[in-house]
C-alpha atoms as a PDB file:
ATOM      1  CA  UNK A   1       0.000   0.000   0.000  1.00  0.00           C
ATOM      2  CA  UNK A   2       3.010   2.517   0.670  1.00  0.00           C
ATOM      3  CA  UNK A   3       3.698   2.378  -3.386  1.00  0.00           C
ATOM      4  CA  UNK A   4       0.254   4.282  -3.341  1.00  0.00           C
ATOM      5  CA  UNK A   5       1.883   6.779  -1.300  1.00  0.00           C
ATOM      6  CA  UNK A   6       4.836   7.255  -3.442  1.00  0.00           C
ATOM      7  CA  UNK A   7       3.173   7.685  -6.942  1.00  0.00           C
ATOM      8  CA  UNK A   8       1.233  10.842  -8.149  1.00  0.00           C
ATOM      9  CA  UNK A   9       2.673  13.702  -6.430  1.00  0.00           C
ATOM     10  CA  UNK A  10       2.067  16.893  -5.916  1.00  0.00           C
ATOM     11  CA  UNK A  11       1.945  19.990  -3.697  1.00  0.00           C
ATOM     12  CA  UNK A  12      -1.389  18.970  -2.757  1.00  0.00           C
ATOM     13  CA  UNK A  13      -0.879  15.901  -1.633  1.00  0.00           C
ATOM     14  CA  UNK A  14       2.158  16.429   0.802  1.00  0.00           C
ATOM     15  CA  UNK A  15       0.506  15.413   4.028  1.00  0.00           C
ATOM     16  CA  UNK A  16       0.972  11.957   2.739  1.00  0.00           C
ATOM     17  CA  UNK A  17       4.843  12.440   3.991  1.00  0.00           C
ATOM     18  CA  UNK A  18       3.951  13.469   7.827  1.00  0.00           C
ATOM     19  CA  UNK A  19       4.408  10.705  10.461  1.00  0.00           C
ATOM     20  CA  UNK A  20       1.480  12.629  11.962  1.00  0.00           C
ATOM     21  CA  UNK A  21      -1.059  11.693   8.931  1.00  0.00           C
ATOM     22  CA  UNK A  22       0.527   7.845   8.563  1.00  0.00           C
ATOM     23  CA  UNK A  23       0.160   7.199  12.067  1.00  0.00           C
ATOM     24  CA  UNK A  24      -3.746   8.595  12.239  1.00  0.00           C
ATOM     25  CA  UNK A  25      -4.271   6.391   9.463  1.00  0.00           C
ATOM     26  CA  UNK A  26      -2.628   3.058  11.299  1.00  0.00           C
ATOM     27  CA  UNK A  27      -4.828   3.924  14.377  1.00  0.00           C
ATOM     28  CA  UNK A  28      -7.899   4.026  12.034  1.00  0.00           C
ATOM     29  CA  UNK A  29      -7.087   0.566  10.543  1.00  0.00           C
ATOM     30  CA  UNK A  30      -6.728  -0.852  14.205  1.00  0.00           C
ATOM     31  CA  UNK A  31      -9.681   0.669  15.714  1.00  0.00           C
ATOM     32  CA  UNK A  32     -12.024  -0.061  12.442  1.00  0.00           C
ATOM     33  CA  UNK A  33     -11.072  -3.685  12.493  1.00  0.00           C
ATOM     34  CA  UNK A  34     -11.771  -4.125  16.490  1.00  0.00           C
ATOM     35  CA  UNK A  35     -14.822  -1.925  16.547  1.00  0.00           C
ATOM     36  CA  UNK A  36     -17.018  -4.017  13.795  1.00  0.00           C
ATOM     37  CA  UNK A  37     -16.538  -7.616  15.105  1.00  0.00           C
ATOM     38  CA  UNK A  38     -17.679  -6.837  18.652  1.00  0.00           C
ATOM     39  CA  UNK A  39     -21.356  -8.211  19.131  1.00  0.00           C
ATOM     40  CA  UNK A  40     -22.130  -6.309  21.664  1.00  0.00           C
ATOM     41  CA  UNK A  41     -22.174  -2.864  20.952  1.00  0.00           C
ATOM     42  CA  UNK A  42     -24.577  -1.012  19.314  1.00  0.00           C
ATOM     43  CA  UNK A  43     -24.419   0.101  15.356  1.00  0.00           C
ATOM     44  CA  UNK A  44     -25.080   3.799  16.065  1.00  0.00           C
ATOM     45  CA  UNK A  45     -21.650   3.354  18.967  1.00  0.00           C
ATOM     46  CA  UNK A  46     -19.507   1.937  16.561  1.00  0.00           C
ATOM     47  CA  UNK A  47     -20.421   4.750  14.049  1.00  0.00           C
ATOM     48  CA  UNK A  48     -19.668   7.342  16.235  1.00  0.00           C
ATOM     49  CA  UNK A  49     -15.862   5.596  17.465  1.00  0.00           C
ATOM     50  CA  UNK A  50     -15.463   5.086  13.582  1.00  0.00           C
ATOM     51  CA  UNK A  51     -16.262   8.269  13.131  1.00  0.00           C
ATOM     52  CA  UNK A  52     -14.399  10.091  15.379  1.00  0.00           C
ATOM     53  CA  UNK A  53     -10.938   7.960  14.636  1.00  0.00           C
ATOM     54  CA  UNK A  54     -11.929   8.495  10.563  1.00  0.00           C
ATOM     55  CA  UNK A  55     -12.027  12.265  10.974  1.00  0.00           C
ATOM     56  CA  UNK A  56      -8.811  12.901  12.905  1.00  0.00           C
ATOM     57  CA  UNK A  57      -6.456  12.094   9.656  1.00  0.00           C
ATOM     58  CA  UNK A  58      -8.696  13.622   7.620  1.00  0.00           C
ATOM     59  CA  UNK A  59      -8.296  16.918   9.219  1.00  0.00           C
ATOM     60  CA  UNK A  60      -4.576  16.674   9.133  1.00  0.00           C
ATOM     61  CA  UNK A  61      -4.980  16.348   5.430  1.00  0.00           C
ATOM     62  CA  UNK A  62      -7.632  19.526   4.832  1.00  0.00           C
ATOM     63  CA  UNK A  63      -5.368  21.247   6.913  1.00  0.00           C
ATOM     64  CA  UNK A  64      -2.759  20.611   4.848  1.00  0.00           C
ATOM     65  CA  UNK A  65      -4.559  21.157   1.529  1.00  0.00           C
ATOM     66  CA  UNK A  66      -5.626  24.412   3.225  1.00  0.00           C
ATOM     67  CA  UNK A  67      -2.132  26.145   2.121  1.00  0.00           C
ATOM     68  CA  UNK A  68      -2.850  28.571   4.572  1.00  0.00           C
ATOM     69  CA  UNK A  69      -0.253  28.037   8.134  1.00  0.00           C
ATOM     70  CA  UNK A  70      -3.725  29.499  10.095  1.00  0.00           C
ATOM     71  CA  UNK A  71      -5.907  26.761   8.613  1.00  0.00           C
ATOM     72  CA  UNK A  72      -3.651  24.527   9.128  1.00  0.00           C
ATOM     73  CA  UNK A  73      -2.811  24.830  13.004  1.00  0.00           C
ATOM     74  CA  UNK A  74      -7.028  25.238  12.850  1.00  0.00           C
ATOM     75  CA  UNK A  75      -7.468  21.633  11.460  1.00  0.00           C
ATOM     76  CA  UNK A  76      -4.765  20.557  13.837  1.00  0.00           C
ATOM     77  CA  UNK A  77      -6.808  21.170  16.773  1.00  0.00           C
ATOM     78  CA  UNK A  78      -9.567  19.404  15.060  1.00  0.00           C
ATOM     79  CA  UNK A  79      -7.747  16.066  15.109  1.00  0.00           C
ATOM     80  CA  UNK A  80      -6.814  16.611  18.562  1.00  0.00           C
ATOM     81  CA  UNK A  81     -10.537  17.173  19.296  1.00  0.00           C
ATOM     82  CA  UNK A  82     -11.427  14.240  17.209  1.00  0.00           C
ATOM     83  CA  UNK A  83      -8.408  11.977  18.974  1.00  0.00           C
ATOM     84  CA  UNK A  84      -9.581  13.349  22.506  1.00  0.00           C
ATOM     85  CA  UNK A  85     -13.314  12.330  21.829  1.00  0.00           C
ATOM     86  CA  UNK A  86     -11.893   8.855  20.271  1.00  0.00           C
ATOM     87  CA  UNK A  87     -10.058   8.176  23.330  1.00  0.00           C
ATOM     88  CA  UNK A  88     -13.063   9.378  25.937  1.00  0.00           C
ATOM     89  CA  UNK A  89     -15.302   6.533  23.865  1.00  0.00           C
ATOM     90  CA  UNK A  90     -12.934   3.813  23.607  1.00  0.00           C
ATOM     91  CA  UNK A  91     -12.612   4.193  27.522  1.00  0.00           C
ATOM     92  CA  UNK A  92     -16.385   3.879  28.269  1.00  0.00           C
ATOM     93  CA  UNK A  93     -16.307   0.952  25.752  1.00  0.00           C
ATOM     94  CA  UNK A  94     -13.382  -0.741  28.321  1.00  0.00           C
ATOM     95  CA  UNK A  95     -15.163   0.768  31.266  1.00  0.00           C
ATOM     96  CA  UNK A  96     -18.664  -0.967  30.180  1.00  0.00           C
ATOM     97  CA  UNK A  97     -16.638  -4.358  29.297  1.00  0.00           C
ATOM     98  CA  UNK A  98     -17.433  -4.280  25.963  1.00  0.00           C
ATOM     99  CA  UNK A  99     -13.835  -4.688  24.762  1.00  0.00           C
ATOM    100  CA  UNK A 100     -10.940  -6.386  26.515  1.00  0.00           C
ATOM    101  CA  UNK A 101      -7.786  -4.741  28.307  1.00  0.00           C
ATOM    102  CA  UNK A 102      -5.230  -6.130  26.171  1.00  0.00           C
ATOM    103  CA  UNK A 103      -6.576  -4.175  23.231  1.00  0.00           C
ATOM    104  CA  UNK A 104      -7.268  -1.099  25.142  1.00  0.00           C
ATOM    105  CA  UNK A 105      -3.547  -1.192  26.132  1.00  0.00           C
ATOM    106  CA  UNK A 106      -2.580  -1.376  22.755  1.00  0.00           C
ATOM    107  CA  UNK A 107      -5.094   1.143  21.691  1.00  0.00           C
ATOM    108  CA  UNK A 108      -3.825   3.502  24.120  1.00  0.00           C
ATOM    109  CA  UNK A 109      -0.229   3.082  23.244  1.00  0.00           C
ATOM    110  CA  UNK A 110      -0.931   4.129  19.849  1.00  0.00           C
ATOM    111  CA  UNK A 111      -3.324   6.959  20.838  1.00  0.00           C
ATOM    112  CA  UNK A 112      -0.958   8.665  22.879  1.00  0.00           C
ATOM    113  CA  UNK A 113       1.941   8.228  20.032  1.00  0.00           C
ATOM    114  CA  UNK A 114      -0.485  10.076  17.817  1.00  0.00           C
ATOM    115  CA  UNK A 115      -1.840  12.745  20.053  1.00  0.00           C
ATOM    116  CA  UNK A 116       1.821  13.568  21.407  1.00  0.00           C
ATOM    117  CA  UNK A 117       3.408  14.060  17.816  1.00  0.00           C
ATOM    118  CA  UNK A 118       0.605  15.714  16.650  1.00  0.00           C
ATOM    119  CA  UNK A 119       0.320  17.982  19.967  1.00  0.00           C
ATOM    120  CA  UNK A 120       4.520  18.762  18.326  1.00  0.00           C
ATOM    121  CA  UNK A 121       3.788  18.641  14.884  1.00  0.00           C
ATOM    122  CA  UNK A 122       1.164  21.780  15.758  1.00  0.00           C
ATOM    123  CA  UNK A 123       3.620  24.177  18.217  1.00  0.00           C
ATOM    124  CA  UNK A 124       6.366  23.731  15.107  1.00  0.00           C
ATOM    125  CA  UNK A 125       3.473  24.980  12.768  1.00  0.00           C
ATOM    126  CA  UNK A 126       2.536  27.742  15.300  1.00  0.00           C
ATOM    127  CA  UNK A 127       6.011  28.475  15.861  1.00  0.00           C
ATOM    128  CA  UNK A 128       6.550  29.065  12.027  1.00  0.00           C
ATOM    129  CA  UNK A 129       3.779  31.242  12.257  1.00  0.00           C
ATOM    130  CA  UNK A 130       5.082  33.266  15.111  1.00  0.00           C
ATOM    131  CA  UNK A 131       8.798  33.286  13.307  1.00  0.00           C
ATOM    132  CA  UNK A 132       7.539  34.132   9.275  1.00  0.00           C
ATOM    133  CA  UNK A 133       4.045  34.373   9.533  1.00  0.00           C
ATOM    134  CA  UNK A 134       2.983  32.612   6.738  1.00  0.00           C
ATOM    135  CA  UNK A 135       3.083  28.874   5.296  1.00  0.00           C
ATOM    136  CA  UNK A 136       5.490  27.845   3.251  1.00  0.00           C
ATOM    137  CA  UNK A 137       5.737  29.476   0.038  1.00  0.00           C
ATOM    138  CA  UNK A 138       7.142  26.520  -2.324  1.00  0.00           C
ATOM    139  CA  UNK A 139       4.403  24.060  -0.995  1.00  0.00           C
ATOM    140  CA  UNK A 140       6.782  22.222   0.798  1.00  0.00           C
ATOM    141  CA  UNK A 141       6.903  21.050   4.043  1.00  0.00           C
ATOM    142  CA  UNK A 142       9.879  19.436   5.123  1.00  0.00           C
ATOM    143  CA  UNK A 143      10.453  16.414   7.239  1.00  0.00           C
ATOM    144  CA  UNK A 144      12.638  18.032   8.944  1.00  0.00           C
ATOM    145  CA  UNK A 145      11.530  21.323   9.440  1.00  0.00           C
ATOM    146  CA  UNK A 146       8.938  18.922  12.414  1.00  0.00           C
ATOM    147  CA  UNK A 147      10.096  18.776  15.789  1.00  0.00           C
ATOM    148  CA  UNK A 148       7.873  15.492  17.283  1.00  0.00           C
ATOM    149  CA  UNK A 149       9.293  16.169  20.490  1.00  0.00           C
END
């Protein structure tokens, strides 16, 4: 699947090369494939924790595809929202015993990967703002030009 990654560039699509993005989509693919073989919770619940997990890389991307540095600490905060109201549901899911410790812990471990890069990937973009005050001009965004720490 990474080859899909790596063909058909453009300054559009650049999100595709933050950790940030690739690791919201590997907690989506983990959640999504616990969430829908569980009996015992209701259709409309495992909408909403589908939901909620589905929309956190998509606002990295939009942000992204925003071009503007504003929009895109904006979006930001959307995926934390999104990752925040992920987490809150998946815990009343382990509270009410509807899913089992072991993936929890697992779940968790990747959660908190994701929400502390993208908690850094967000002060570097609001710390370019504060420094040049205005997104990148080439449509570039650097690996390296991320602090995840």
């Amino acid at each position: 699947m990474d080859e899909l990654i790596e063909r058909n560039k453009n300054i559009n699509r650049g999100f595709r090369k933050l950790i940030v993005w690739r690791e919201a989509i590997d907690l989506y693919v983990y959640v999504s494939k616990k969430i829908y073989i569980i009996n015992n919770i209701s259709f409309k619940v495992k909408g909403q924790v589908e939901d909620s997990v589905f929309s956190v890389h998509s606002n990295i991307a939009e942000g992204y595809g925003r071009r503007s540095l504003k929009e895109n600490i904006n979006f930001n905060n959307y995926a934390l929202g999104s990752l925040a109201e992920n987490y809150s549901q998946v815990y009343a899911l382990l509270k009410a015993e509807k899913i089992d410790r072991k993936w929890f812990d697992i779940y968790d471990g990747k959660h908190f990967s994701l929400e502390n890069k993208l908690i850094a990937y967000n002060k570097s973009q609001i710390k370019i703002l504060k420094e040049k005050g205005t997104w990148n001009d080439d449509y570039t965004l650097r690996e390296d030009e991320i602090n995840y720490e």
